[in-house]
C-alpha atoms as a PDB file:
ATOM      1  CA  UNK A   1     -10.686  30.723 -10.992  1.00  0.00           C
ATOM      2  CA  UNK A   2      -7.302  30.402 -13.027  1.00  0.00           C
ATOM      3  CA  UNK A   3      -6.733  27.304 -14.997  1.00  0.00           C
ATOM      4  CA  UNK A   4      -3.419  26.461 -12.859  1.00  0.00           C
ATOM      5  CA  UNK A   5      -6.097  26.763  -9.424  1.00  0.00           C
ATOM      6  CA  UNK A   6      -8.819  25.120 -11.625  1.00  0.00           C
ATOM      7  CA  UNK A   7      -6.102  21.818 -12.187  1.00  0.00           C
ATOM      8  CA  UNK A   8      -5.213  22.398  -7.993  1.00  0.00           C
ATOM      9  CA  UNK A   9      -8.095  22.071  -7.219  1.00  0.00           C
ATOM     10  CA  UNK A  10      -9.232  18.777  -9.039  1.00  0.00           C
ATOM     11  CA  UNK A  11      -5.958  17.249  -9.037  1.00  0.00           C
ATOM     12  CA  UNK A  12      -5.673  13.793  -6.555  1.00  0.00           C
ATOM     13  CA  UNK A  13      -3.106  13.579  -4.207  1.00  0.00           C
ATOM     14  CA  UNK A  14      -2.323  10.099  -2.910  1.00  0.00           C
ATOM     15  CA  UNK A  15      -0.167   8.634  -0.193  1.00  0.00           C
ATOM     16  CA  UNK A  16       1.519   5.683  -1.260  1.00  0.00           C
ATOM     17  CA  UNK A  17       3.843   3.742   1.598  1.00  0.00           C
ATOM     18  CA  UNK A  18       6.982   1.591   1.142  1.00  0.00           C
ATOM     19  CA  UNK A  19       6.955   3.136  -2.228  1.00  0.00           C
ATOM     20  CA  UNK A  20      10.796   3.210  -3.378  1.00  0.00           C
ATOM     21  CA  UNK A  21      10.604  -0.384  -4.606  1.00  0.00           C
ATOM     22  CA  UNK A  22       8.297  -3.480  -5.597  1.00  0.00           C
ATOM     23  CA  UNK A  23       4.282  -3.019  -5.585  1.00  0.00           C
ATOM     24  CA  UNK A  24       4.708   0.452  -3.620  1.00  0.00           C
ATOM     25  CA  UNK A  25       6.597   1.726  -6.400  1.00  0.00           C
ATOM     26  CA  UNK A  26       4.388   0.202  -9.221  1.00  0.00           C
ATOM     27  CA  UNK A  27       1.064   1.258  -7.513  1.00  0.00           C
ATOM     28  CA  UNK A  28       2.265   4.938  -7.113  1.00  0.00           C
ATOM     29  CA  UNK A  29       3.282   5.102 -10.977  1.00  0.00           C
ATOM     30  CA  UNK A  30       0.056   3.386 -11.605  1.00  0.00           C
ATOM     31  CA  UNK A  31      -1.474   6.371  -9.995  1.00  0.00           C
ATOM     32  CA  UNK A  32       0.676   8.574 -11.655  1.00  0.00           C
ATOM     33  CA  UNK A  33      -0.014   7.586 -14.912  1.00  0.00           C
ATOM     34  CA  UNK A  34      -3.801   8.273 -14.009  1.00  0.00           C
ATOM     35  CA  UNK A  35      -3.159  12.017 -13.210  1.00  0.00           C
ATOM     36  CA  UNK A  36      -2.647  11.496  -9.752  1.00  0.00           C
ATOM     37  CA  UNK A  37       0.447  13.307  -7.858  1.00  0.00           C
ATOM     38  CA  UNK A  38       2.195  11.567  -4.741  1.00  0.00           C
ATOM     39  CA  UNK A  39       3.332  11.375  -1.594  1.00  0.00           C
ATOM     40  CA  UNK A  40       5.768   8.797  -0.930  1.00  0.00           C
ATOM     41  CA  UNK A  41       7.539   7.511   1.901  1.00  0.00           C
ATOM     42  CA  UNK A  42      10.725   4.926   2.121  1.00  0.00           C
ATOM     43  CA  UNK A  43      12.328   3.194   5.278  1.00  0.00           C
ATOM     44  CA  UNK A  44      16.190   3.946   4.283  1.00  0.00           C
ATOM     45  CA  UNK A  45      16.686   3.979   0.717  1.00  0.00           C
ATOM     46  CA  UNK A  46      16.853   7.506  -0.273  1.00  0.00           C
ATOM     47  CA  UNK A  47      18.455   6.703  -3.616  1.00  0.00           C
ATOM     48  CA  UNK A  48      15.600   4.320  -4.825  1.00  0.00           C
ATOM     49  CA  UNK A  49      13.262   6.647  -3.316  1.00  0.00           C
ATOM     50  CA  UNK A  50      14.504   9.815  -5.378  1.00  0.00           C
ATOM     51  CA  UNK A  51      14.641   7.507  -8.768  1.00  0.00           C
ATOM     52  CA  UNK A  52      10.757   7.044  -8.201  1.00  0.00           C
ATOM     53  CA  UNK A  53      10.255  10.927  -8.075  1.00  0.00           C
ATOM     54  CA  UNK A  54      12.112  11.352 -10.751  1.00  0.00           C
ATOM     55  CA  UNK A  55      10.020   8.548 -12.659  1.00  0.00           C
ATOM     56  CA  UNK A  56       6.964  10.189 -11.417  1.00  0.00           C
ATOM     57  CA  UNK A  57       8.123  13.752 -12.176  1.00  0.00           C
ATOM     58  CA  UNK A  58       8.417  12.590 -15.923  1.00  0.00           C
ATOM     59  CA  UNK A  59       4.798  11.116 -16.319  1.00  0.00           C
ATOM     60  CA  UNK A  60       4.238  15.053 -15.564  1.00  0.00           C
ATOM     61  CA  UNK A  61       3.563  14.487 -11.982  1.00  0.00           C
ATOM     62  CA  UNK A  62       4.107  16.119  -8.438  1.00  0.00           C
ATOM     63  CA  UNK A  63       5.510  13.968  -5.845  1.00  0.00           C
ATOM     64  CA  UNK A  64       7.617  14.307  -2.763  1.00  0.00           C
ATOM     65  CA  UNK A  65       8.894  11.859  -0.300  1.00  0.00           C
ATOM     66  CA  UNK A  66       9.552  11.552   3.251  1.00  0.00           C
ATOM     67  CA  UNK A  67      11.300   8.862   5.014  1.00  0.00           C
ATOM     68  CA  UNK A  68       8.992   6.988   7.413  1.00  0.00           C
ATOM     69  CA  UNK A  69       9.386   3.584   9.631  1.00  0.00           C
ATOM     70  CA  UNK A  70       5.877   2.210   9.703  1.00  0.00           C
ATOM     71  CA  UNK A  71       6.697   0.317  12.661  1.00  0.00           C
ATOM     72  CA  UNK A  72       7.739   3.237  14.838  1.00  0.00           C
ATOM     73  CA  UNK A  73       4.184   4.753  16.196  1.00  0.00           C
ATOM     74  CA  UNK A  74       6.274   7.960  17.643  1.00  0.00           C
ATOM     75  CA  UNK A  75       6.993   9.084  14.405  1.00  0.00           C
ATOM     76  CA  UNK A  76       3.636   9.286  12.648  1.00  0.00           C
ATOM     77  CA  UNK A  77       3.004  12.776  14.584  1.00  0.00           C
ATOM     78  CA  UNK A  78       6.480  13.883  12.620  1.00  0.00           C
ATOM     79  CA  UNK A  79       5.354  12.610   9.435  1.00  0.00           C
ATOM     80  CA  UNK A  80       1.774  14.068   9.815  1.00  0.00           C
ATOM     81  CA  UNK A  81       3.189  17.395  10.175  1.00  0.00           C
ATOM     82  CA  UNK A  82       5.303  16.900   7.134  1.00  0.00           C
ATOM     83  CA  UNK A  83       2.041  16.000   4.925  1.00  0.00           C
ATOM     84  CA  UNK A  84       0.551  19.003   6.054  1.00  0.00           C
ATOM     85  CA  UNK A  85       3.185  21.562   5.000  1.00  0.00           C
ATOM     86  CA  UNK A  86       3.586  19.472   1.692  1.00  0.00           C
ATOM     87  CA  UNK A  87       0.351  19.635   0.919  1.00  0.00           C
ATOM     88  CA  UNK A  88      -0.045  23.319   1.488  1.00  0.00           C
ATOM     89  CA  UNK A  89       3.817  24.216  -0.068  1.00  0.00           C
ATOM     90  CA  UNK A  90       3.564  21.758  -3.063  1.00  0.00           C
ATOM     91  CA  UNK A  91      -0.015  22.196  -3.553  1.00  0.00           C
ATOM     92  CA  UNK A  92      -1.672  24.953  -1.820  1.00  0.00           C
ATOM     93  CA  UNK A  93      -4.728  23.027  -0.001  1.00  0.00           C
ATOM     94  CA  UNK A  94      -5.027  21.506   3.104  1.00  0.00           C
ATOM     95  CA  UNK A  95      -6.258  17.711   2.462  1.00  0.00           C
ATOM     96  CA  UNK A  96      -4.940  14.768  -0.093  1.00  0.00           C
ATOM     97  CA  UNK A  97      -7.769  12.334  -1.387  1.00  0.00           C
ATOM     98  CA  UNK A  98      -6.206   8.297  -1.217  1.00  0.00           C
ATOM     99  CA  UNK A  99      -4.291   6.214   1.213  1.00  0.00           C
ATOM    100  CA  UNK A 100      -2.098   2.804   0.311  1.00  0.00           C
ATOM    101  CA  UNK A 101      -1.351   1.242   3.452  1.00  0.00           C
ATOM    102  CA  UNK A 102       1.340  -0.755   1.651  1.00  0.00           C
ATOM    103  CA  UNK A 103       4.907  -0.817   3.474  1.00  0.00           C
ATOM    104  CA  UNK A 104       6.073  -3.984   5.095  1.00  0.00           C
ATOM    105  CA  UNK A 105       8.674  -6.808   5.144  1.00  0.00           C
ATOM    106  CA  UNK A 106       8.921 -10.481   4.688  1.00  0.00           C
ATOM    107  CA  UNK A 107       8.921 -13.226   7.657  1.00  0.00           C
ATOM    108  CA  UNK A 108       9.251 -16.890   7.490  1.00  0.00           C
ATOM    109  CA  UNK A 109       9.710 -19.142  10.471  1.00  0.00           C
ATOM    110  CA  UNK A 110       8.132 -22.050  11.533  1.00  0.00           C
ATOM    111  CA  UNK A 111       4.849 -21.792  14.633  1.00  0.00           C
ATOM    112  CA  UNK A 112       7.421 -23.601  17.373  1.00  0.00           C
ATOM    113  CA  UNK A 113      10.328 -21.690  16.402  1.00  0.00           C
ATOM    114  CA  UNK A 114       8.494 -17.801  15.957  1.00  0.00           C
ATOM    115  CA  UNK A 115      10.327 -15.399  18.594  1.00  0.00           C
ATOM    116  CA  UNK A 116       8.380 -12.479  20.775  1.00  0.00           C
ATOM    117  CA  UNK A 117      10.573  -9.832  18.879  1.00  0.00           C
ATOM    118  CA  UNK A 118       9.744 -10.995  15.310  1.00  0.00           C
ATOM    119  CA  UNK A 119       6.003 -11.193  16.612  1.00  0.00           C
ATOM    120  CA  UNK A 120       6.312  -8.080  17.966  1.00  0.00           C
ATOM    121  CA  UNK A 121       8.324  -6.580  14.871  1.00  0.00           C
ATOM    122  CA  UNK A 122       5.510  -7.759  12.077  1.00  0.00           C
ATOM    123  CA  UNK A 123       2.751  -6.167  14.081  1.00  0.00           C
ATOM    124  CA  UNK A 124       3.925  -2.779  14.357  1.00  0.00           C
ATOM    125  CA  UNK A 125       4.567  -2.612  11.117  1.00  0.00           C
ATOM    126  CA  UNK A 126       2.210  -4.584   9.367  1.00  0.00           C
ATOM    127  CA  UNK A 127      -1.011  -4.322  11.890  1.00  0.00           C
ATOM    128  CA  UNK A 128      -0.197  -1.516  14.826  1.00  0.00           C
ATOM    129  CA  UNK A 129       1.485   0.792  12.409  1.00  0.00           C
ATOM    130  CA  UNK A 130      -1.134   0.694   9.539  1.00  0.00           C
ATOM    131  CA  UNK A 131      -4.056   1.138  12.586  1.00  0.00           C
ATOM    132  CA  UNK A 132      -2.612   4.256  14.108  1.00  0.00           C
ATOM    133  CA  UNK A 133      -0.727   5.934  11.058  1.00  0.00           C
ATOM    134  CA  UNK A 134      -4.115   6.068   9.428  1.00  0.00           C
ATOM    135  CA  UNK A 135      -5.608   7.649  12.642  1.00  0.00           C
ATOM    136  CA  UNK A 136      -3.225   9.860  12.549  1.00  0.00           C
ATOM    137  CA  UNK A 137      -3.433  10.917   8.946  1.00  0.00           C
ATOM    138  CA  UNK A 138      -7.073  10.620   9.034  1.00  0.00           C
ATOM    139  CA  UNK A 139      -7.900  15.024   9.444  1.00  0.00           C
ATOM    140  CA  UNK A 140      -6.180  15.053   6.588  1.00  0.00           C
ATOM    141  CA  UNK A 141      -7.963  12.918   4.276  1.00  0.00           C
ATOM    142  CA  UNK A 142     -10.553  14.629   2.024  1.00  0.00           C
ATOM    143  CA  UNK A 143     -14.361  13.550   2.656  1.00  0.00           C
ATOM    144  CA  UNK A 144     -14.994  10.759  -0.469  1.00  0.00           C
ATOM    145  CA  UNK A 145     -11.721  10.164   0.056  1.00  0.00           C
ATOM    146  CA  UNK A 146     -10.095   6.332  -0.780  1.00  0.00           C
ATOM    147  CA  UNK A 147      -8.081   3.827   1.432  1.00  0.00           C
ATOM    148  CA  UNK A 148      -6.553   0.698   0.469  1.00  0.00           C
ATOM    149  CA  UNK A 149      -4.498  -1.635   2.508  1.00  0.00           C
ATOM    150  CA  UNK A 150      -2.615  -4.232   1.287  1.00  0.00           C
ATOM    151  CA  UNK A 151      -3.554  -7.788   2.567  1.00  0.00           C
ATOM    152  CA  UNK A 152      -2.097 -11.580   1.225  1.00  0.00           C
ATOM    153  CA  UNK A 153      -3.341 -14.379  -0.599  1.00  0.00           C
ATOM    154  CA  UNK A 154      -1.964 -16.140   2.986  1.00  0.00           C
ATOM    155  CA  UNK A 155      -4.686 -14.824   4.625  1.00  0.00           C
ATOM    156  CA  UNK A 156      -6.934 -17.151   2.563  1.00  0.00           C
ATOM    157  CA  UNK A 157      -4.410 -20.415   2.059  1.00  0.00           C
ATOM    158  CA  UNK A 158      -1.858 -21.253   4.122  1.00  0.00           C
ATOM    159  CA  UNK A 159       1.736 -22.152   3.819  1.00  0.00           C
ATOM    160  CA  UNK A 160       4.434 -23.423   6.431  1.00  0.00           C
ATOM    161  CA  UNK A 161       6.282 -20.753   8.032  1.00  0.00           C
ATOM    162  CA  UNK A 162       4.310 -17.553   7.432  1.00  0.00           C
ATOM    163  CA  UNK A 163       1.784 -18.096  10.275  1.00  0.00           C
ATOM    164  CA  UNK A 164       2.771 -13.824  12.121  1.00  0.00           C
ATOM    165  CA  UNK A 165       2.523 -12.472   8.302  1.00  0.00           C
ATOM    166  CA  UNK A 166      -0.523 -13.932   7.179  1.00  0.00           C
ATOM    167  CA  UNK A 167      -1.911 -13.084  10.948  1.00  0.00           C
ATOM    168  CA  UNK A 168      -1.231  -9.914  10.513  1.00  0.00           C
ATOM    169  CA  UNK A 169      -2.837  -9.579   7.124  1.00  0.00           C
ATOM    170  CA  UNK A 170      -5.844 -11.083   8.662  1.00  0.00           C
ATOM    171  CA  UNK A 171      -6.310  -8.593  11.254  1.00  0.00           C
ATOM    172  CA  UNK A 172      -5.775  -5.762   8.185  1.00  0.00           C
ATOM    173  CA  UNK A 173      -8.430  -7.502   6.609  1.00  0.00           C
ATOM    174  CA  UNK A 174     -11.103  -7.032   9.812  1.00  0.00           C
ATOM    175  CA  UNK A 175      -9.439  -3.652  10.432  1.00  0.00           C
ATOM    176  CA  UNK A 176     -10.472  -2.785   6.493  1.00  0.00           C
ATOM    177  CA  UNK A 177     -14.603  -4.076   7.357  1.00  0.00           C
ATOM    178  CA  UNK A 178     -14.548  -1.824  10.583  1.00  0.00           C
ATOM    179  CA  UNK A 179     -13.020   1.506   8.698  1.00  0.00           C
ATOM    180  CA  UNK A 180     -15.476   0.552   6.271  1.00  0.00           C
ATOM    181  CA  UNK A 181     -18.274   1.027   8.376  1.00  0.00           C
ATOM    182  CA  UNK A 182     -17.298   3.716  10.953  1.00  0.00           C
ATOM    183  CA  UNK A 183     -15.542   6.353   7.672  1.00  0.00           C
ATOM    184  CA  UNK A 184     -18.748   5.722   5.393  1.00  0.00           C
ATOM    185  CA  UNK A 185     -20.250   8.424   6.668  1.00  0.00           C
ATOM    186  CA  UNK A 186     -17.984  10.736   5.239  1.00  0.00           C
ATOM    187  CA  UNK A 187     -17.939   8.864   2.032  1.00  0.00           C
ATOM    188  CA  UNK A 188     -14.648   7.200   2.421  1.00  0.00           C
ATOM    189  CA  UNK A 189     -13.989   3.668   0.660  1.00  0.00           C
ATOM    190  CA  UNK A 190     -11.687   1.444   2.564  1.00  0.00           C
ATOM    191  CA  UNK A 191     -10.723  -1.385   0.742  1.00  0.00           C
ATOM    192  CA  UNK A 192      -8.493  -4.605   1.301  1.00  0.00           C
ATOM    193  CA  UNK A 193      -6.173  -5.550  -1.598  1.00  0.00           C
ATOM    194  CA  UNK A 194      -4.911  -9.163  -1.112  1.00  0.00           C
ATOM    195  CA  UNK A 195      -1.930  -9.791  -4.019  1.00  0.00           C
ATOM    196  CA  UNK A 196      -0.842 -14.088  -4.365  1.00  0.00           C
ATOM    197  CA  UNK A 197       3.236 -14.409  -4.457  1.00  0.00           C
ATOM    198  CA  UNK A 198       4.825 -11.714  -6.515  1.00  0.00           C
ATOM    199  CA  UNK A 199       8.178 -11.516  -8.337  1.00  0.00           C
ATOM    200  CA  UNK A 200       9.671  -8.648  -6.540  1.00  0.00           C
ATOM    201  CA  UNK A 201      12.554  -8.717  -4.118  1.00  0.00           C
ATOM    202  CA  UNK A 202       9.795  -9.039  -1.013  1.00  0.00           C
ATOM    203  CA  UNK A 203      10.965 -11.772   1.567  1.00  0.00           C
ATOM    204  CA  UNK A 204      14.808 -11.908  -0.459  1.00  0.00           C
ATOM    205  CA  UNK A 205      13.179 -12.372  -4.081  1.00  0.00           C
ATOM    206  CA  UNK A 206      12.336 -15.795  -3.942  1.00  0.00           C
ATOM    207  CA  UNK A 207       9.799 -15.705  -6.413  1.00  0.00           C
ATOM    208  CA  UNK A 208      11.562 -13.925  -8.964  1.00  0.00           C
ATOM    209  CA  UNK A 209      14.680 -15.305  -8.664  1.00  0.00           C
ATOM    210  CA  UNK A 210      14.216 -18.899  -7.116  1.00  0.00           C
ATOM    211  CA  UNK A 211      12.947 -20.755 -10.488  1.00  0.00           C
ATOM    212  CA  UNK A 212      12.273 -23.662  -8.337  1.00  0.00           C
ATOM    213  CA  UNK A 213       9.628 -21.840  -6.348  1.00  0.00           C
ATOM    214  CA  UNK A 214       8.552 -19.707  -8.922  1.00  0.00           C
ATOM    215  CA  UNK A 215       7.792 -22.883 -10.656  1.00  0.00           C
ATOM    216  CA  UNK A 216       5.547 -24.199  -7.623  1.00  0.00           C
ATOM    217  CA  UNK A 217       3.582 -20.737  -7.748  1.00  0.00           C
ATOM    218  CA  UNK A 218       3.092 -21.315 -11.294  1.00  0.00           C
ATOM    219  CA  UNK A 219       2.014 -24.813 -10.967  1.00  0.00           C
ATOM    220  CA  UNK A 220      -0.820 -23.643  -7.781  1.00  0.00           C
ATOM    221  CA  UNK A 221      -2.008 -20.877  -9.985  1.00  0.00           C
ATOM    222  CA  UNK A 222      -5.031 -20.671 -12.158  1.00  0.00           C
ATOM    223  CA  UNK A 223      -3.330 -18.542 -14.935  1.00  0.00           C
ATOM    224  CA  UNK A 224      -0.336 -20.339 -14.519  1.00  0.00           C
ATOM    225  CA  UNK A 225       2.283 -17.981 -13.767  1.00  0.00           C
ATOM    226  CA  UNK A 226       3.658 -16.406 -10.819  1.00  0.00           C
ATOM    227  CA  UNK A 227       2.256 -12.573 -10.296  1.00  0.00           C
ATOM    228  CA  UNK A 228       4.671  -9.007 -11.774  1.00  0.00           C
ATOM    229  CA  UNK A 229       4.408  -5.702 -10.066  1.00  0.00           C
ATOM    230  CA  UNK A 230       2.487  -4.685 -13.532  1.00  0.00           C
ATOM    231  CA  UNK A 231      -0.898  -6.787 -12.018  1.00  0.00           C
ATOM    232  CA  UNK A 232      -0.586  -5.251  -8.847  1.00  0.00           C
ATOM    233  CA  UNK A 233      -0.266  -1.564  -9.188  1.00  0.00           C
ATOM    234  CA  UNK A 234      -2.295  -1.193 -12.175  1.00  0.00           C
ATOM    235  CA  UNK A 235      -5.502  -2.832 -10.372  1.00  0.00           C
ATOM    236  CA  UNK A 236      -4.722  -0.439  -7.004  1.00  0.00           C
ATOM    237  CA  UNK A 237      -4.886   2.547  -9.003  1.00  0.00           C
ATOM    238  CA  UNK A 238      -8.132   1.560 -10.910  1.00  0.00           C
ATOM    239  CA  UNK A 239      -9.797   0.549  -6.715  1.00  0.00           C
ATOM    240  CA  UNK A 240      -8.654   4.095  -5.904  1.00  0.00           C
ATOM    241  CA  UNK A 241     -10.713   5.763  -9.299  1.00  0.00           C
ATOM    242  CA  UNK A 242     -14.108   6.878  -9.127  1.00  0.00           C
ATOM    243  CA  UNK A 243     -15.229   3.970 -11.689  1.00  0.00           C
ATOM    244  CA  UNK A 244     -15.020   2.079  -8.132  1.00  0.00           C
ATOM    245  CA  UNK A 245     -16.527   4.873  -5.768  1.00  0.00           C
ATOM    246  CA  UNK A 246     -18.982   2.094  -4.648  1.00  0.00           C
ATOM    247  CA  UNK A 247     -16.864  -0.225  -3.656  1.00  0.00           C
ATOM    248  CA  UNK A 248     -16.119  -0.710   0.097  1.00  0.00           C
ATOM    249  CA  UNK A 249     -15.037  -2.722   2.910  1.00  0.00           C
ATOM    250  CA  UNK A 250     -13.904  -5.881   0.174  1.00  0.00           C
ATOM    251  CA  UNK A 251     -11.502  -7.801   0.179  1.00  0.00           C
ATOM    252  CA  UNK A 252     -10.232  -8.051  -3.495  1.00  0.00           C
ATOM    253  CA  UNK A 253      -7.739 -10.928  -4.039  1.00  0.00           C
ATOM    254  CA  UNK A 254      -5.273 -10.567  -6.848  1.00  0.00           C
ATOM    255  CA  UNK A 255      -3.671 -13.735  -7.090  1.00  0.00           C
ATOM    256  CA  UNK A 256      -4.525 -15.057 -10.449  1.00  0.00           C
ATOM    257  CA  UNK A 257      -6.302 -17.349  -8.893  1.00  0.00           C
ATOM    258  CA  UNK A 258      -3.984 -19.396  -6.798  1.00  0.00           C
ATOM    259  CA  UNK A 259      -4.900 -22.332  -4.361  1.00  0.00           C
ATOM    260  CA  UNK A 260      -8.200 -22.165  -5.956  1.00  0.00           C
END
């Protein structure tokens, strides 16, 4: 075997979603930085999406990117087909090795005031979407493969206002236990990764940019600080390495310990 199909061969290809901005972004340089090429996907931002390729490209990676509504079932037979012939164009085999069920959006509204659409509109993206676009993409993940979907601290506590998100979040979170159990026998790990308030522009960037609230995060949190991008993506990458292979169907909370 050649050393360029020697490095093919052993190279890990991971999927990141929502990964033109915030902890998408971070977690698929992360991976990146580990040796790891990508596969990213955006909802409308080509521009940010193409500046992460290019930031990926120069940590001497391969990545490509497709733009993908999680939300939108119908298109995950589209985008399926479009892993397929990148994985065979861009790197000549036929499966990729880790999942990061990651995209999603903000919602805040209180219980009595939540409409049907917005209900509706959180769980196709954040709960139907993740359920059937890993179905979907699930012939072409490599046995001992990885999965990781992203959870919330607000599956654990509870603030006003976010009762669909953190719903949704808690249905990832039994949805993570059961593809635990029912993939182990091909020796995938399917994790849950639950991150506390982040400053990134998620839900309109009020914890980076509202010192007010990133003050209360601070003041709820054991390390005393709100959470960067730079806790998130680092720990993803290091759930998706072999050092973890033994790891599944968890729920691993990276908060820095709020509401403790």
């Amino acid at each position: 075997m050649s050393d360029q199909a020697q490095q093919i061969s052993t190279t890990k290809v991971a999927i990141v979603t929502g990964a033109s901005r915030g902890l998408g972004r971070n977690t698929a340089l992360s991976l990146a930085r580990k040796g790891v090429d990508l596969i990213i996907t955006y909802h409308s931002n080509r521009a940010e999406a193409e500046s992460a390729i290019a930031e990926i490209e120069a940590l001497g990676r391969k990545a490509v990117a497709f733009r993908l509504d999680t939300g939108d079932i119908s298109a995950f037979e589209g985008f399926s087909d479009e892993v397929r012939q990148a994985l065979r164009n861009v790197w000549g085999r036929e499966r990729f090795d880790y999942l990061v069920n990651n995209a999603g959006i903000a919602h805040s509204a209180p219980f009595a005031e939540t409409k049907e659409a917005d209900f509706d509109r959180l769980c196709n993206i954040h709960f139907k979407g993740v359920y059937f676009l890993t179905q979907k993409l699930l012939p072409l993940i490599a046995d001992g493969g990885r999965i990781v979907n992203l959870s919330s601290g607000l599956a654990r506590f509870s603030l006003p206002g976010l009762s669909v998100y953190a719903a949704m979040k808690g249905a990832i979170e039994v949805l993570t236990r059961y593809l635990a159990k029912e993939l182990g026998p091909r020796g995938i790990a399917v994790n849950a990764v639950a991150p506390g308030a982040i400053a990134t522009d998620f839900g309109g960037g009020a914890v980076r940019d509202n010192p007010e609230y990133n003050k209360f995060v601070a003041s709820v949190t054991a390390m005393g600080r709100a959470g960067l991008p730079d806790d998130i993506g680092p720990m993803i990458a290091s759930l998706l390495s072999d050092d973890n292979r033994w790891v599944t169907g968890q729920r691993i909370e990276a908060s820095g310990g709020m509401f403790l």
